[in-house]
Protein backbone atom coordinates (compact mmCIF):
# COMPACT_ATOMS: atom_id res chain seq x y z
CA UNK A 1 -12.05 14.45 -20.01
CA UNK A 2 -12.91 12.71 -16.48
CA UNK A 3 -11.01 9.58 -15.84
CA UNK A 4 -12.59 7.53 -13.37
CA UNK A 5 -11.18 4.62 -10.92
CA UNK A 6 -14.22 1.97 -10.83
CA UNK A 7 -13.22 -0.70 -8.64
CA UNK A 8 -10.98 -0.58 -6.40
CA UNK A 9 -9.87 -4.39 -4.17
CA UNK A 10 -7.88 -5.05 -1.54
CA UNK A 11 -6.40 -8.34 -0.03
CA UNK A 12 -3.86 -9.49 2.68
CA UNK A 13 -2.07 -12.94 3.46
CA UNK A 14 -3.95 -15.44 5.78
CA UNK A 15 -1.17 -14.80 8.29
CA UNK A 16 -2.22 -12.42 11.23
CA UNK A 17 -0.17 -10.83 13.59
CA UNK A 18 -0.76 -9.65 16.86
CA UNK A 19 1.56 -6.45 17.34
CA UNK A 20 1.76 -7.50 21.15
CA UNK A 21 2.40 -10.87 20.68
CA UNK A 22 4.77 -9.72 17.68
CA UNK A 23 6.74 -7.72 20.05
CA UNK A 24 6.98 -9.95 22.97
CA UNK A 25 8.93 -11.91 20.06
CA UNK A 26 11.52 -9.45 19.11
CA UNK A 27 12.16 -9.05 22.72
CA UNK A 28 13.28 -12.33 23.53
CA UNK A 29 15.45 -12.54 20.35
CA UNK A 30 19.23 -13.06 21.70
CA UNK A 31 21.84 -10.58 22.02
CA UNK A 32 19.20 -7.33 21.51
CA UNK A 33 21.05 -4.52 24.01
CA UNK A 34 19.60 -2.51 26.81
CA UNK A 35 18.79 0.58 24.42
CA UNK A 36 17.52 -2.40 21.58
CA UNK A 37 14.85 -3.97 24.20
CA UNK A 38 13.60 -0.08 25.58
CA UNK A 39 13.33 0.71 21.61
CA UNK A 40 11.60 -2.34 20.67
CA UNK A 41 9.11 -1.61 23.80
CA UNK A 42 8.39 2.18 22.70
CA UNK A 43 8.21 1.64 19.25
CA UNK A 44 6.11 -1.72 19.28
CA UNK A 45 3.42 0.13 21.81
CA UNK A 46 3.36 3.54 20.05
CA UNK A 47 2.71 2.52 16.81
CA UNK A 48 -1.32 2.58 16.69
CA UNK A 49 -1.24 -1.05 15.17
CA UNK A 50 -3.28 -3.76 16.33
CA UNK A 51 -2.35 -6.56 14.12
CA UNK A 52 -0.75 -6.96 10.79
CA UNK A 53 -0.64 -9.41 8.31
CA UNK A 54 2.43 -11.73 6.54
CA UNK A 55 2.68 -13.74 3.66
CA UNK A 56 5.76 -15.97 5.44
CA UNK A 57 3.40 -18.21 6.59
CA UNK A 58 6.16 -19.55 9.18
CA UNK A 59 5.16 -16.86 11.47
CA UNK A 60 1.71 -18.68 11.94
CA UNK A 61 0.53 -19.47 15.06
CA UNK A 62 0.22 -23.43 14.28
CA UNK A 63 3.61 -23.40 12.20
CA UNK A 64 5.52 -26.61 12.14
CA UNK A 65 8.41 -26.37 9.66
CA UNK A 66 11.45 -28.85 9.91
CA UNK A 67 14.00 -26.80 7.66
CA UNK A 68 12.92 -23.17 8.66
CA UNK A 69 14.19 -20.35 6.59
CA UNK A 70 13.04 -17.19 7.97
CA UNK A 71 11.43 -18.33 11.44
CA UNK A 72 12.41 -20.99 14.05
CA UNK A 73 8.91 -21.55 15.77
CA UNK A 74 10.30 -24.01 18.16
CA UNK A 75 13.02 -21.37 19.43
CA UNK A 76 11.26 -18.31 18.75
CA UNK A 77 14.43 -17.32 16.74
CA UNK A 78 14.23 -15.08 13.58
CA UNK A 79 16.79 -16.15 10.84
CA UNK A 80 18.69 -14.17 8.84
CA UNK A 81 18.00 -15.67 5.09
CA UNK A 82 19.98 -14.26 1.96
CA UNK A 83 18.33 -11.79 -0.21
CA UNK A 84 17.66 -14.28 -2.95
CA UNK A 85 15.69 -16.88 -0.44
CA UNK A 86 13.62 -13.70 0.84
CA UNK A 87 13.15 -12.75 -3.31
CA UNK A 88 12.34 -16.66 -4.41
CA UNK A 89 9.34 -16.20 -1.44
CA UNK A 90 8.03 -12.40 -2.82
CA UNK A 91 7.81 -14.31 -6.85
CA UNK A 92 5.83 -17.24 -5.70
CA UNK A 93 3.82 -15.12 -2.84
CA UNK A 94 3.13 -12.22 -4.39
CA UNK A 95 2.17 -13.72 -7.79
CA UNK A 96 -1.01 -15.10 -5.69
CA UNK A 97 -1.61 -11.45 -4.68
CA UNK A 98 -0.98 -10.05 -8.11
CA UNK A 99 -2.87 -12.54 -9.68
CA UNK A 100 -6.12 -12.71 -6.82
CA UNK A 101 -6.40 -8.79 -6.68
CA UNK A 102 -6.37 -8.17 -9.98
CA UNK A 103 -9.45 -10.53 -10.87
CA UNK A 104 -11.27 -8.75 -8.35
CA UNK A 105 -11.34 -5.63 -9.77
CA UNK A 106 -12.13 -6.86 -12.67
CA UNK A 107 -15.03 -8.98 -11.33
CA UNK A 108 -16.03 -5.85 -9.56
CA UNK A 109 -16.24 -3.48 -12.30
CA UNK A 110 -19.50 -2.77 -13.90
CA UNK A 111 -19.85 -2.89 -17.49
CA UNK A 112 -16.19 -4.38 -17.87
CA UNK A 113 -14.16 -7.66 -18.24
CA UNK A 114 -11.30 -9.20 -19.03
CA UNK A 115 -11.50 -8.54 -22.68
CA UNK A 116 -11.51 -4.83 -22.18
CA UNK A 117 -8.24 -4.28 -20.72
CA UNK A 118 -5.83 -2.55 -23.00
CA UNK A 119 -3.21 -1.78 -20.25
CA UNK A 120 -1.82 -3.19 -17.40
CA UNK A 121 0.48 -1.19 -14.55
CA UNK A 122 2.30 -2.96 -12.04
CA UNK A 123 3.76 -1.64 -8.47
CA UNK A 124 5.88 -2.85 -6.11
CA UNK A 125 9.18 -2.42 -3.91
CA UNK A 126 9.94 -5.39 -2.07
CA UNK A 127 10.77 -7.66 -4.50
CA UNK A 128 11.75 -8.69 -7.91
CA UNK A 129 11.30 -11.47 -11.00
CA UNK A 130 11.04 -11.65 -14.67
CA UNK A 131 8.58 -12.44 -16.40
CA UNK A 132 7.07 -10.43 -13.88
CA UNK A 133 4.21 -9.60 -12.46
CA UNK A 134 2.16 -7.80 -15.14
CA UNK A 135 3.31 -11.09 -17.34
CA UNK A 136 1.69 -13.48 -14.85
CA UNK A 137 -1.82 -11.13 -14.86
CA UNK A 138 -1.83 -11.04 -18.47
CA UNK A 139 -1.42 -15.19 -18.46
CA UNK A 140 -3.58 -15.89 -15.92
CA UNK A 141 -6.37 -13.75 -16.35
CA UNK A 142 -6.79 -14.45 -20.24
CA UNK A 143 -5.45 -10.48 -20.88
CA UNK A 144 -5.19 -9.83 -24.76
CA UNK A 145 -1.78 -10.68 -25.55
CA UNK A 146 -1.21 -7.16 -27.49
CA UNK A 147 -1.97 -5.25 -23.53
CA UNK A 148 0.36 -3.03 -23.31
CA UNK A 149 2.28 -3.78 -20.03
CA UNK A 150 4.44 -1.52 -17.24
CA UNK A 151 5.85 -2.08 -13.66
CA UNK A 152 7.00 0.51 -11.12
CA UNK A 153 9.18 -0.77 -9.11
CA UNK A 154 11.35 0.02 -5.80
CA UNK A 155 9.96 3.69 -5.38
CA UNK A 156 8.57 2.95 -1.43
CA UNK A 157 5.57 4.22 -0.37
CA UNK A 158 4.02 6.44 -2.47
CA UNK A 159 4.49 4.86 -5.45
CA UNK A 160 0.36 4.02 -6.29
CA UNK A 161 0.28 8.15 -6.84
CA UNK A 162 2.61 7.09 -9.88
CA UNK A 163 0.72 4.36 -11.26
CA UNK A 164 -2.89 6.03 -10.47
CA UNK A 165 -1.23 9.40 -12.01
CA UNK A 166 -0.23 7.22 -15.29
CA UNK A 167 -3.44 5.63 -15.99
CA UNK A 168 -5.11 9.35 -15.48
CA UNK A 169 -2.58 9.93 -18.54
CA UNK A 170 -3.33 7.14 -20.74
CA UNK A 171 -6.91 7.59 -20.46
CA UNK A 172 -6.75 11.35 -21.30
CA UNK A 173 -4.73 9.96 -24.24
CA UNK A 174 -7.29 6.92 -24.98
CA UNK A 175 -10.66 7.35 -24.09
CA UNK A 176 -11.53 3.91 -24.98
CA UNK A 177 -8.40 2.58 -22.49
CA UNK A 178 -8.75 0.44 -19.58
CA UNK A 179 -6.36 0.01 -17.28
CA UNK A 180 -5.68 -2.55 -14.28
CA UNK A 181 -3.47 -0.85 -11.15
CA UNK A 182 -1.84 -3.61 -8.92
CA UNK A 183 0.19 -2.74 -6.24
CA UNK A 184 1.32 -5.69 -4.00
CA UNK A 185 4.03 -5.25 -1.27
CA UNK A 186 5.14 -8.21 0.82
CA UNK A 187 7.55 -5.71 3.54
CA UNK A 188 7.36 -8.58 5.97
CA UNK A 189 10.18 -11.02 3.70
CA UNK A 190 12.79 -8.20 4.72
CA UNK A 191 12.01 -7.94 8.32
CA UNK A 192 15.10 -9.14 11.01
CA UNK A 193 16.09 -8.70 14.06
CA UNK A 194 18.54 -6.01 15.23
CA UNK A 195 19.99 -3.06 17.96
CA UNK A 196 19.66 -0.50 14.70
CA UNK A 197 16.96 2.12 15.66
CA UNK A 198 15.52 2.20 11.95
CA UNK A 199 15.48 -1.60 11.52
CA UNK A 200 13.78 -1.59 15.06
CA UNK A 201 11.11 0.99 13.57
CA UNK A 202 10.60 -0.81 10.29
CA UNK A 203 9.87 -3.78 11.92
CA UNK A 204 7.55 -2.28 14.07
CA UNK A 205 5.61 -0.61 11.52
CA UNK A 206 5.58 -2.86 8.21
CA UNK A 207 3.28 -5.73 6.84
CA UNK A 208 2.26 -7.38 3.59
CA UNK A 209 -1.32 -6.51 0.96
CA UNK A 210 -2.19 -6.07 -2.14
CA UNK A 211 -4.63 -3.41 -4.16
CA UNK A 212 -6.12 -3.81 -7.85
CA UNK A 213 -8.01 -0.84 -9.46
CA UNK A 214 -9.22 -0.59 -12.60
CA UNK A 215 -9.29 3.23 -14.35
CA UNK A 216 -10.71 4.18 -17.05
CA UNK A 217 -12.29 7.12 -18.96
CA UNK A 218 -15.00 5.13 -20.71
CA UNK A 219 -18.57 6.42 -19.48
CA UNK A 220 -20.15 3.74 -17.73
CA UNK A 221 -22.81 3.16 -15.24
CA UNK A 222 -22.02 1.86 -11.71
CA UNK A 223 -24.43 0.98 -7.77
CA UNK A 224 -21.17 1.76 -6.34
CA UNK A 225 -19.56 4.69 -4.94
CA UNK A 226 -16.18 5.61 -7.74
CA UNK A 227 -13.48 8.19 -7.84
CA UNK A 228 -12.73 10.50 -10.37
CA UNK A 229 -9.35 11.44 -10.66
CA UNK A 230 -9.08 14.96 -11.40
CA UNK A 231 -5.15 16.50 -10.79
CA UNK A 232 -1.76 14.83 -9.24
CA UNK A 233 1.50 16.34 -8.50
CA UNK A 234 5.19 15.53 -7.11
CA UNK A 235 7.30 17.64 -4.48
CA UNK A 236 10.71 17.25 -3.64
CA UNK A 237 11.37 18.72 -0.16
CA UNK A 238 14.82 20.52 -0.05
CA UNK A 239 15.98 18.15 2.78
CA UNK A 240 15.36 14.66 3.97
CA UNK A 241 17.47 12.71 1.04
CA UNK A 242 19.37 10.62 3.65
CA UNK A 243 16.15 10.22 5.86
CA UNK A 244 14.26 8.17 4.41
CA UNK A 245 15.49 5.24 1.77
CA UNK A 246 15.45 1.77 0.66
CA UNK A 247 18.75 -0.50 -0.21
CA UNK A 248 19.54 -3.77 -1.27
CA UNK A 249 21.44 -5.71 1.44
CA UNK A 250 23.07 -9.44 1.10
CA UNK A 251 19.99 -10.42 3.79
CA UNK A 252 17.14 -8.31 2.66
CA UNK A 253 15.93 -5.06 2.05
CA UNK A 254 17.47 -2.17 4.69
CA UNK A 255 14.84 0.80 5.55
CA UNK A 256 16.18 3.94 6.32
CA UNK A 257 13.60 5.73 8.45
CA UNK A 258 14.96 8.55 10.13
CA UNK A 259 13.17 9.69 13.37
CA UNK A 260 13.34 13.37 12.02
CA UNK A 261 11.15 12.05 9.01
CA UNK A 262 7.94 13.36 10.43
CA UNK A 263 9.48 16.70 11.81
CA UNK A 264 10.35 17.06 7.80
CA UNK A 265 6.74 16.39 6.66
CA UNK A 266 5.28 18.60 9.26
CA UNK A 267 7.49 21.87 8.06
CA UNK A 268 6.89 20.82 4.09
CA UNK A 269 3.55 19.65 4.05
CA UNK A 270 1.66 22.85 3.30
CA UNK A 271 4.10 23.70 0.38
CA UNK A 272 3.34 20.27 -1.12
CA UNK A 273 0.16 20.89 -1.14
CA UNK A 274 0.12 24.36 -2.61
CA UNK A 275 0.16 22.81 -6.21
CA UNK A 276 -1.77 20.62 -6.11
CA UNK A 277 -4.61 23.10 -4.89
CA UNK A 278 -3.67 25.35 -7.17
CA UNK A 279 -5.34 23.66 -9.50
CA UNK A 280 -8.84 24.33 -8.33
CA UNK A 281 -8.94 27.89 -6.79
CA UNK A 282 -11.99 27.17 -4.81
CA UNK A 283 -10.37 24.67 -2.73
CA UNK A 284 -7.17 27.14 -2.53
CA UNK A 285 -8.89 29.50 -0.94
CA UNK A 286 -10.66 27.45 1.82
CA UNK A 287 -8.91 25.89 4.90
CA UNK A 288 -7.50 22.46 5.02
CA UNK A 289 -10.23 21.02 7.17
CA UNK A 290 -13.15 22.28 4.59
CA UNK A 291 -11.70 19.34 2.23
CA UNK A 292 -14.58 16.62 3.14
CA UNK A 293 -11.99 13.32 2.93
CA UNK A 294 -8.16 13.14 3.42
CA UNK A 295 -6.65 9.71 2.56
CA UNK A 296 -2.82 10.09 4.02
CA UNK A 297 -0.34 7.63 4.11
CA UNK A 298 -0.35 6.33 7.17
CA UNK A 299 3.50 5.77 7.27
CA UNK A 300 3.43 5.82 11.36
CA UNK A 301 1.82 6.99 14.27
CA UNK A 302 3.30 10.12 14.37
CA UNK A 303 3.32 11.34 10.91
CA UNK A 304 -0.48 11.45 11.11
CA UNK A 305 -0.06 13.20 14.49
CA UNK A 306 1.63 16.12 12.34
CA UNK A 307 -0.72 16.00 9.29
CA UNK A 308 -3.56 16.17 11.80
CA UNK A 309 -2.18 19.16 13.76
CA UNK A 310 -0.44 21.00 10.75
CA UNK A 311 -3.50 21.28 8.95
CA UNK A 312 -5.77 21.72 11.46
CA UNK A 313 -8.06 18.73 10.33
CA UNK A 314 -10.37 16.78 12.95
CA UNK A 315 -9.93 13.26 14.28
CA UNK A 316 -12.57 12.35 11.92
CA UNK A 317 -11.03 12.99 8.96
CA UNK A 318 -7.99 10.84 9.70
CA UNK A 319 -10.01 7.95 10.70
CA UNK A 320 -9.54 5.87 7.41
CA UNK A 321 -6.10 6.70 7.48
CA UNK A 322 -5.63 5.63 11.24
CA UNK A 323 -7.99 2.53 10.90
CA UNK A 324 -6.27 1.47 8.49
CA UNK A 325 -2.56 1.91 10.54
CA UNK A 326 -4.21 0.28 13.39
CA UNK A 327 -5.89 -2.78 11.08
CA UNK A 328 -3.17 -3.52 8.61
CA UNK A 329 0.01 -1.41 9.63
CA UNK A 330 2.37 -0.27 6.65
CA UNK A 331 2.10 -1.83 3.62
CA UNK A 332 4.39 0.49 1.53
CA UNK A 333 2.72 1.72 -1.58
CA UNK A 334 -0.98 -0.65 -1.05
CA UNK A 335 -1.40 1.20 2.11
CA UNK A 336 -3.63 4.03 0.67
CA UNK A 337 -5.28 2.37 -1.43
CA UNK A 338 -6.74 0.89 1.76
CA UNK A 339 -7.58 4.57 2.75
CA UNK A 340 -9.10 5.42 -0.40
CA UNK A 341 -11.41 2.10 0.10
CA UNK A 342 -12.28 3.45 3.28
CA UNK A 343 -13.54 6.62 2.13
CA UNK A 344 -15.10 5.19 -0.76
CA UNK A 345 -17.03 3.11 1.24
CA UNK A 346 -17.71 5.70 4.05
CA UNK A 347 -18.83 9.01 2.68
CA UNK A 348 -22.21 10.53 1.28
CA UNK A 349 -24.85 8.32 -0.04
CA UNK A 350 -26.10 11.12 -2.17
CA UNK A 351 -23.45 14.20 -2.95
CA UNK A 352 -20.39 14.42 -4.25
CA UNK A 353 -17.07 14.80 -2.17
CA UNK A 354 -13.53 16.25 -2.73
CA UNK A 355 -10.63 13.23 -1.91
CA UNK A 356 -7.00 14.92 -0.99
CA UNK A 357 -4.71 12.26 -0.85
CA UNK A 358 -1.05 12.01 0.30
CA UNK A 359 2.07 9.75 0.35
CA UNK A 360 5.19 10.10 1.67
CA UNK A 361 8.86 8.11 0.45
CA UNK A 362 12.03 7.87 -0.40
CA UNK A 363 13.70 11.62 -1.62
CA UNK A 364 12.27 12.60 0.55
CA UNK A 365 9.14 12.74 -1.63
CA UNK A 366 5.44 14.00 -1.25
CA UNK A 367 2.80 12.07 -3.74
CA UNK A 368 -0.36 14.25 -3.64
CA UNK A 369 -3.81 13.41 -5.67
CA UNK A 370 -6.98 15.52 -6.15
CA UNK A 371 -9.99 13.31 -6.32
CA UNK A 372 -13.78 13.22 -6.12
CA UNK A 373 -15.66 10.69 -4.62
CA UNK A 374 -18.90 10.43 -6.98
CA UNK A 375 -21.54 8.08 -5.02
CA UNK A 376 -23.23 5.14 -6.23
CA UNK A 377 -26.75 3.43 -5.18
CA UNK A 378 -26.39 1.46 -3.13
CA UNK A 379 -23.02 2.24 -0.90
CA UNK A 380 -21.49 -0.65 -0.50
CA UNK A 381 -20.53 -2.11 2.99
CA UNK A 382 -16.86 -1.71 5.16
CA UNK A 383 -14.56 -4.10 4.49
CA UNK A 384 -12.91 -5.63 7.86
CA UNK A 385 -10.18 -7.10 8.21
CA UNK A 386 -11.30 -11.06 7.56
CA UNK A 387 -13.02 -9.71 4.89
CA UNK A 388 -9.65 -8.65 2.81
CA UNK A 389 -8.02 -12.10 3.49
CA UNK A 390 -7.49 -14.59 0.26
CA UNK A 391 -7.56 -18.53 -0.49
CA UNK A 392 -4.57 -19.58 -2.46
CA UNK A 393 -4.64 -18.83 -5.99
CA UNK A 394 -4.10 -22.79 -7.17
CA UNK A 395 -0.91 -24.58 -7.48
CA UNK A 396 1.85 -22.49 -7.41
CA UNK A 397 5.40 -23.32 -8.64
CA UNK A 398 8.20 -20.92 -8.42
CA UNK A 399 8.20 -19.14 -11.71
CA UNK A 400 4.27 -18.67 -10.62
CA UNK A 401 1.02 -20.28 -11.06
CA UNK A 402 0.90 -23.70 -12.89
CA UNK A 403 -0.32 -22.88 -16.23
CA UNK A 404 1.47 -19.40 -16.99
């Protein structure tokens, strides 16, 4: 049975941040060390981001805030707020992004509405309420009240393989199911200011957006380019546990990023992948580089440096991946569902295309997804950056929008 992901939405705060003008910042935060202020420098400038966005919205260029919580923007200070002020943001913030997302997959899915949704799957890592955020899309968007309702949560960055993997499932198990993916990550609510090379990198590298999708194995007609999703699989590498992970702190989230993290994908990429091929020996047996689209992770600069070189691929074929990096930075587990938008938007207007797509997190753990992108008439246009931006979502209290 094909199961088939027919919309597919992104979105990002109204807060944009220039990764120069971000950096000068962190610079000029007191008592950073000698070795803090070269680190900042190299890993600010080597990143391949251009701008990113936040939902703290006291980061904003025109901010005036009398009783700051995470940013001073008369001092240029960064605060150090508890974990529960950072986690009382991410409820009302994200609920916007939840909520705004997942109506426009909806809205953007041919021959579907509201009504048809029979399940509803959740993602994210940086933050955590209850009723949560598949409760507030059900309320809001008028969801049957019997949809059947899960959210992943804390995995890192590859956990849309996860949620994309289990709607494949309960479509094979349903063929009438429909079933809204929404992955929101706000990263920016745990960034601070610190000598500690990971917190350094994570701060250089991280930023806030949302993705909705809605799957489905219901055969229905679509103008737009769609994805099929065909096979998935999960691969432990046999070292990098302690190189990569995610912990609850008494101020925020602490990343673990280890700088060996891309030396570890590099030697354990091409036995990740071996499975996942496996499963259609045509592709098995031709190189990497034959594979029309690759939609990687782009978890840093360098990790797409090794991905590149390790399977011989061209610079073309990274493009989404590195647009992306250099448009939006990290969002955790959203970010490749910006690359698959990408490719959707950018391939054939007439043939079909293999997708291999890749994640990277926590374990440390390789996400891999066989896809094919099927086109529609007529392709629909890039979206930029403005373009993914959103208007508030209404009146928002803290328990979410007024209403739910």
């Amino acid at each position: 049975m094909t199961v088939t992901l027919r919309s597919l939405e992104l979105a990002v705060p109204d807060t944009e941040l220039a990764q120069q003008e971000l950096r000068d910042v962190f610079l000029a935060q007191p008592g950073l060390s000698r070795l803090g202020t070269r680190l900042v420098s190299s890993a600010f400038d080597n990143s391949g981001i251009e701008r990113r966005y936040s939902a703290l919205t006291e980061w904003g260029e025109d901010a005036v805030n009398e009783d700051p919580v995470f940013f001073d923007a008369a001092t240029h200070a960064f605060l150090n707020p508890t974990t529960g002020a950072r986690n009382h943001v991410f409820a009302r913030e994200a609920t916007e992004l939840y909520v705004r997302t997942a109506a426009a997959a909806l809205e953007a899915c041919e021959g579907l509405d509201a009504a048809d949704v029979t399940h509803v799957i959740t993602v994210s890592c940086t933050g955590f309420f209850a009723p949560g955020p598949d409760y507030r899309i059900v309320r809001a968007l008028g969801l049957d009240p019997s949809v059947q309702r899960y959210h992943l949560g804390f995995m890192g960055c590859y956990a849309a393989f996860p949620a994309l993997r289990q709607a494949q499932i309960i479509c094979r198990a349903d063929p009438d199911a429909v079933v809204l993916v929404v992955t929101v990550e706000l990263c920016t609510l745990h960034v601070r200011t610190s000598n500690d090379p990971d917190t350094i990198v994570g701060s250089s590298l991280f930023a806030d957006g949302a993705a909705a999708a809605v799957v489905t194995g219901r055969d229905l007609p679509s103008d737009r380019p769609v994805l099929t999703l065909d096979h998935f699989e999960t691969v432990l590498t046999p070292v990098g546990e302690e190189a990569m992970a995610w912990n609850i702190g008494d101020h925020g989230f602490e990343m673990v990023l280890g700088t060996y993290v891309p030396h570890i994908i590099d030697e354990h990429i091409t036995g990740a992948l071996a499975p996942l091929l496996a499963h259609d020996p045509s592709l098995a047996q031709r190189d990497y580089a034959e594979i029309e689209h690759w939609a990687i992770h782009p978890g840093g600069r360098s990790i797409l440096d090794k991905v590149e070189a390790r399977l011989d691929l061209s610079a073309e074929q990274l493009v989404p991946a590195r647009d992306t990096l250099r448009d939006y930075g990290n969002m955790s587990s959203a970010t490749v569902m910006f690359v698959l938008k990408h490719i959707l938007e950018g391939g054939s207007a007439v043939a079909e295309e293999r997708v291999c797509a890749m994640a990277f997190g926590p374990g440390l753990t390789v996400e891999s997804a066989l896809m094919t992108r099927v086109p529609g008439s007529p392709a629909s246009p890039r979206l930029s950056p403005a373009a993914a931006r959103i208007a508030p979502v209404g009146p928002v209290t803290p328990d979410g929008p007024t209403g739910t």
